[in-house]
C-alpha atoms as a PDB file:
ATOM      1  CA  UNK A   1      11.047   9.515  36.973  1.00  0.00           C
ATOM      2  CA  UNK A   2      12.559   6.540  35.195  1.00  0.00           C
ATOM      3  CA  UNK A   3      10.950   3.501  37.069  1.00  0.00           C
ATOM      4  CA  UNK A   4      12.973  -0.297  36.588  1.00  0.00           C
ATOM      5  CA  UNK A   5      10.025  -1.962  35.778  1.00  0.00           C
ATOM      6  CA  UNK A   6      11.663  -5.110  35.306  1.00  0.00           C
ATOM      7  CA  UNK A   7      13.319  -5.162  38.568  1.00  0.00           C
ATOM      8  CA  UNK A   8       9.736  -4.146  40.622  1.00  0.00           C
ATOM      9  CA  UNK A   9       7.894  -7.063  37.968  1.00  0.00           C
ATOM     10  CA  UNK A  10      10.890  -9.317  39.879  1.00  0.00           C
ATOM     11  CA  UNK A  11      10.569  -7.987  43.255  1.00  0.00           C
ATOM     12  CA  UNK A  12       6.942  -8.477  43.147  1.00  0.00           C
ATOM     13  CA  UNK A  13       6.984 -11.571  41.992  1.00  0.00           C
ATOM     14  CA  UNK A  14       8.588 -13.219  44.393  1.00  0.00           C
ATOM     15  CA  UNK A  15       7.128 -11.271  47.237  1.00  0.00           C
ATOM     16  CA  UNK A  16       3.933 -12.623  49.146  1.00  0.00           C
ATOM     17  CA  UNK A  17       1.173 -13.731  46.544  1.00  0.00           C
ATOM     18  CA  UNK A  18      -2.498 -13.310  47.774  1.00  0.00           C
ATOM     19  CA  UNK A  19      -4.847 -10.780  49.146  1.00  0.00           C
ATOM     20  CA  UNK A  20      -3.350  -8.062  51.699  1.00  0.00           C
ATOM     21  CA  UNK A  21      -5.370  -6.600  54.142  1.00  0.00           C
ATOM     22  CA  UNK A  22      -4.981  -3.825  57.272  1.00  0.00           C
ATOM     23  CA  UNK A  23      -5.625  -4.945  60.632  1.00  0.00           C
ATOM     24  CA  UNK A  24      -7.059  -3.214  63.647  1.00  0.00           C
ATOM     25  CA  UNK A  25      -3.342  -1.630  64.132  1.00  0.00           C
ATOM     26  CA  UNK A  26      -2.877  -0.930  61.212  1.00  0.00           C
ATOM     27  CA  UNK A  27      -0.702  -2.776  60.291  1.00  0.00           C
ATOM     28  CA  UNK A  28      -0.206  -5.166  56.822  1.00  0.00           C
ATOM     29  CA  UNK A  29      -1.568  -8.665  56.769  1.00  0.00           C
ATOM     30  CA  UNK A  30      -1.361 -11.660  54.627  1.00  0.00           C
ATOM     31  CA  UNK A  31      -5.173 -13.240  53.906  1.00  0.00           C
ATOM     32  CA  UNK A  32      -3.966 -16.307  55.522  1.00  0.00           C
ATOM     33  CA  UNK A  33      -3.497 -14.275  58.547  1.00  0.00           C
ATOM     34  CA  UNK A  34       0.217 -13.922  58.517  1.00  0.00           C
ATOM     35  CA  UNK A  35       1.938 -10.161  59.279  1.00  0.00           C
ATOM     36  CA  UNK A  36       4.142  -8.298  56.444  1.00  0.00           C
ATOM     37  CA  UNK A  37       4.538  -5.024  57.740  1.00  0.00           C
ATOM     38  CA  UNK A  38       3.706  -2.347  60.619  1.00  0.00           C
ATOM     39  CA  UNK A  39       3.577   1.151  59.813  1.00  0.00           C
ATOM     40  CA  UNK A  40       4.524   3.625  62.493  1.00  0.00           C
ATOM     41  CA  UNK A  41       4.036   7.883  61.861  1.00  0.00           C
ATOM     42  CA  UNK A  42       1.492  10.590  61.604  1.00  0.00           C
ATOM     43  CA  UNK A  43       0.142   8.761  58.286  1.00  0.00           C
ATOM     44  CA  UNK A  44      -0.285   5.588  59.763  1.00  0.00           C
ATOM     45  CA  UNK A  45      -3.664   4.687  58.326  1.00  0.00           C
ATOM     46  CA  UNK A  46      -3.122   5.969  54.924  1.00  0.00           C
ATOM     47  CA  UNK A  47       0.243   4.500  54.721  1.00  0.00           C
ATOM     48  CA  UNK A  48      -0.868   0.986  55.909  1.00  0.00           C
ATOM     49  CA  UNK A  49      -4.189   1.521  53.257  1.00  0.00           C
ATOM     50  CA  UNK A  50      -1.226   2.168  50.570  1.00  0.00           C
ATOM     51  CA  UNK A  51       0.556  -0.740  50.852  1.00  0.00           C
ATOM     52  CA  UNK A  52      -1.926  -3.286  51.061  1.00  0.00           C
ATOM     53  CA  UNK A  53      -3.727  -1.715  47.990  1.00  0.00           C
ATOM     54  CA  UNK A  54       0.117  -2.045  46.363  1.00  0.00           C
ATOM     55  CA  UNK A  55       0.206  -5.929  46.760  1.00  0.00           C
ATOM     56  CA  UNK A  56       2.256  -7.626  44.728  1.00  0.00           C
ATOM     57  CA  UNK A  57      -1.402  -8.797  42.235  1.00  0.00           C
ATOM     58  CA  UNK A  58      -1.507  -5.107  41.731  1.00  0.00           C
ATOM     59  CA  UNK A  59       1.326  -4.241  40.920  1.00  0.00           C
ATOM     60  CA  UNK A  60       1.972  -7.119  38.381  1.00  0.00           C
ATOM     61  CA  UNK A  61      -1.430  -6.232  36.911  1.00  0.00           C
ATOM     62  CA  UNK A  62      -0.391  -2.919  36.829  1.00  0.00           C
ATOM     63  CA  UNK A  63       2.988  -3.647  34.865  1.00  0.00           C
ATOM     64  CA  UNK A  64       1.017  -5.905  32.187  1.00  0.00           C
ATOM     65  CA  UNK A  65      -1.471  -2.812  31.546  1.00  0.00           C
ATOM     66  CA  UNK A  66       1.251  -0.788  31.247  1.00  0.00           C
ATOM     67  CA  UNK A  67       3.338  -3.452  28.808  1.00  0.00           C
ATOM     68  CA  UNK A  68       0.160  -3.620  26.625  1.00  0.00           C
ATOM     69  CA  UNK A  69      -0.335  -0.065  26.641  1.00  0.00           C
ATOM     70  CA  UNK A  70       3.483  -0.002  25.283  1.00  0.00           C
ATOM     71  CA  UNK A  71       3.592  -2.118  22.812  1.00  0.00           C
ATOM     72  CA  UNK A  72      -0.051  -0.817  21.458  1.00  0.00           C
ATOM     73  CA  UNK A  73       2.005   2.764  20.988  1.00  0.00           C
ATOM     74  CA  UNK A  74       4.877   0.835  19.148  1.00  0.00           C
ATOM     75  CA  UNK A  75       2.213  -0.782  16.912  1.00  0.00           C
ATOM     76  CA  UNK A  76       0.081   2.202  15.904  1.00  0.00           C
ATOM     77  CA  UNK A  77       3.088   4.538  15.629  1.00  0.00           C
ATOM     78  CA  UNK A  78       5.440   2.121  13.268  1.00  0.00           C
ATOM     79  CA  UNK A  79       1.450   1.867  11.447  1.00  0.00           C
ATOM     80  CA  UNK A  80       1.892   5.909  11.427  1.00  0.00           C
ATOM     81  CA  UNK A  81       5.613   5.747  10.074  1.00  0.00           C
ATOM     82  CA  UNK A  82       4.834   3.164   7.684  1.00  0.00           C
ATOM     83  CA  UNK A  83       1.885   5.242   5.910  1.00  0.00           C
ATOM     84  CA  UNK A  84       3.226   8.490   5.983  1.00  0.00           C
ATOM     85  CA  UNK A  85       4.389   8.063   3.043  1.00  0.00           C
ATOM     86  CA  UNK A  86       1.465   7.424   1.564  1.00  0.00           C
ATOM     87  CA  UNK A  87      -0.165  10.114   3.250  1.00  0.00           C
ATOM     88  CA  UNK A  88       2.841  12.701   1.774  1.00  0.00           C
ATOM     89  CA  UNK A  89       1.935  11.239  -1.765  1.00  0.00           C
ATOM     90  CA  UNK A  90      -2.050  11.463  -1.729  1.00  0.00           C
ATOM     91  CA  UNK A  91      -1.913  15.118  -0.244  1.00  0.00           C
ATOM     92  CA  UNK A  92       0.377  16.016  -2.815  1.00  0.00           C
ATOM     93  CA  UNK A  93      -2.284  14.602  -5.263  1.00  0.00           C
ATOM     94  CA  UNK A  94      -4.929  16.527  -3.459  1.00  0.00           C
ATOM     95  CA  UNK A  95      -3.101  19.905  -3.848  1.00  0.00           C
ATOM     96  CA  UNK A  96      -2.451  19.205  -7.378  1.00  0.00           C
ATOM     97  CA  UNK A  97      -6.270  18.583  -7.904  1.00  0.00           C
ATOM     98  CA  UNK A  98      -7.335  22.040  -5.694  1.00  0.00           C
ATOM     99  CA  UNK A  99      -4.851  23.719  -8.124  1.00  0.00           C
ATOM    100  CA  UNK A 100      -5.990  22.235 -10.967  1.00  0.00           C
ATOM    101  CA  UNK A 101      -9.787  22.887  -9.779  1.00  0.00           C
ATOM    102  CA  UNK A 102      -8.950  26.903  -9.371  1.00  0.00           C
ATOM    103  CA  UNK A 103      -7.050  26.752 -12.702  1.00  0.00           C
ATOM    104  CA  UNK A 104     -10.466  25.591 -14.101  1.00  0.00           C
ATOM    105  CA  UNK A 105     -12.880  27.784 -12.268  1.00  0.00           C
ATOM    106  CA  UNK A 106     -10.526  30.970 -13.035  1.00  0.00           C
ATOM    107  CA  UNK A 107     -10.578  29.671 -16.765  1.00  0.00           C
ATOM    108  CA  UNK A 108     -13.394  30.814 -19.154  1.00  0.00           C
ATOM    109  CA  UNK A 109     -15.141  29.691 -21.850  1.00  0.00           C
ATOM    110  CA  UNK A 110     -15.773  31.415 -25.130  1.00  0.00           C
ATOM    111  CA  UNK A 111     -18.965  30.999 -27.092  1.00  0.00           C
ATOM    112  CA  UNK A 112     -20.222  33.009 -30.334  1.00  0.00           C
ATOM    113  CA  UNK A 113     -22.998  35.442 -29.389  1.00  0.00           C
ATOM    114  CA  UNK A 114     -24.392  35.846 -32.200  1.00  0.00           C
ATOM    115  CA  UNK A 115     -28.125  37.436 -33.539  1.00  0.00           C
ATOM    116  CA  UNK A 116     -30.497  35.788 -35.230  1.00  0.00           C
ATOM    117  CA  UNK A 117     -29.527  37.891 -38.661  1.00  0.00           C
ATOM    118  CA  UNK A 118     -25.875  36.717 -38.298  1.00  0.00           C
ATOM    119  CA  UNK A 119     -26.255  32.793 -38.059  1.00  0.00           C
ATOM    120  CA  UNK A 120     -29.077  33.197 -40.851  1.00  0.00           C
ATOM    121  CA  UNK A 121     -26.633  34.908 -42.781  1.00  0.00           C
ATOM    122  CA  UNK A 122     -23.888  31.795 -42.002  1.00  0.00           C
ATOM    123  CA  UNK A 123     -26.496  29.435 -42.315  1.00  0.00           C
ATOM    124  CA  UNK A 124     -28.163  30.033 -45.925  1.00  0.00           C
ATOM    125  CA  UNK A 125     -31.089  32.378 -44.755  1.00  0.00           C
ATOM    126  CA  UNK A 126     -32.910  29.532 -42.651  1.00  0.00           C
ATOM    127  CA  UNK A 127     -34.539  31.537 -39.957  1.00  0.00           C
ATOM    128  CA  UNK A 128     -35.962  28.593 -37.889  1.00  0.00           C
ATOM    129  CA  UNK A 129     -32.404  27.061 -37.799  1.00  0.00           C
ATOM    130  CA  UNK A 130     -30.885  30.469 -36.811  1.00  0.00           C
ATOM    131  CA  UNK A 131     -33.781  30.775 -33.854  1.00  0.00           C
ATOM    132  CA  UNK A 132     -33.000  27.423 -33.096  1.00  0.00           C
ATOM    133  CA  UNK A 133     -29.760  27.680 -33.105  1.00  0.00           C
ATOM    134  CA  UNK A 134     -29.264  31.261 -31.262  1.00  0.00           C
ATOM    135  CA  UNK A 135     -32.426  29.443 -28.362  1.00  0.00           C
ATOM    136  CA  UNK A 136     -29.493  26.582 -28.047  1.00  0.00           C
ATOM    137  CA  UNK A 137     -26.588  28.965 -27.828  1.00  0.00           C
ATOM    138  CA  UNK A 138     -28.247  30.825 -25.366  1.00  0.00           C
ATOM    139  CA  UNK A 139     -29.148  28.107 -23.328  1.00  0.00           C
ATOM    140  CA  UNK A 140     -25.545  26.755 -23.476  1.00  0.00           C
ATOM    141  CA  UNK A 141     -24.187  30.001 -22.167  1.00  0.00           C
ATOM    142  CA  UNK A 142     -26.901  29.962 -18.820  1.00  0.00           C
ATOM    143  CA  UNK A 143     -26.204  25.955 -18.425  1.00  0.00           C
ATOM    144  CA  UNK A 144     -22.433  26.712 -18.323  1.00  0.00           C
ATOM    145  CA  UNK A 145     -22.897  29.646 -15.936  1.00  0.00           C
ATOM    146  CA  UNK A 146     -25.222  27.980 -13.606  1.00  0.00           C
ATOM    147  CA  UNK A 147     -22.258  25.149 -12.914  1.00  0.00           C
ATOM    148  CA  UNK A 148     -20.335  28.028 -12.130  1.00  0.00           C
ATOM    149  CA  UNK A 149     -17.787  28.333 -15.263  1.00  0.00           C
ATOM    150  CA  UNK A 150     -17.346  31.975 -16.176  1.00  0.00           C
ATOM    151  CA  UNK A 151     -18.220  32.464 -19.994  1.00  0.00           C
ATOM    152  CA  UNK A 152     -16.811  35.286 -22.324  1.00  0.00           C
ATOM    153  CA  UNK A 153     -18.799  35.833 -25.347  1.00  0.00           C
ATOM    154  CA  UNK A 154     -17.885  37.393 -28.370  1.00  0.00           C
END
């Protein structure tokens, strides 16, 4: 239903400001007393409760809510249109960093295993700096693991 809200802000303007009220027949009164409308049927009651709670206050205040509630829609959704592109560009971003990210954690690392004998051997027969050095190597290689980067040794 398409309502002219325009033409019922006009209409109610102009029609009789102030509080509306039932009376004992039900029909529709003016708070200074004076009678707007009867309302004859099955429905009487209801009908007559109807239009006095549709008084011209209510339905003005009922237009502005509905204005505001508008033009807060046009707001926020030119606020959506204006950042989507923003949005497009930082999720791109964010898949190229979860791609990136698997590239990395699918990658591995390759460190020397070598024994004590070997690195003595490339080191000029210094057995504390081959223990040393084979202690830090192997502590490299569990370090690396335990932040979850796969390691190939050789």
């Amino acid at each position: 239903m398409n309502i002219d809200k325009q033409a019922l802000r006009e209409v109610a303007t102009v029609a009789t400001q102030g509080g509306w009220y039932i009376d004992y027949d039900f029909d529709v009164c003016h708070e200074s007393g004076a009678f707007l409308a009867e309302t004859h049927g099955d429905n009487l009651a209801q009908n007559a409760k109807f239009i006095a709670a549709a008084n011209p206050a209510t339905i003005l205040a009922l237009l502005d809510e509905l204005e505001h509630y508008k033009s807060r829609e046009e707001r926020v959704t030119k606020l959506v249109l204006d950042n989507s592109a923003s949005w497009d560009a930082l999720y791109k971003k964010l898949e190229a960093a979860e791609k990136h990210i698997a590239e990395l954690e699918a990658r591995k690392v390759n460190l020397s295993k070598l024994n004590v004998g070997e690195v003595m051997h490339m080191s000029g027969f210094s057995r504390d700096y081959a223990e040393g050095w084979c202690a830090g190597n192997d502590n490299a290689i569990h370090e690396i693991r335990t932040a979850g980067i796969k390691v190939k040794e050789s």
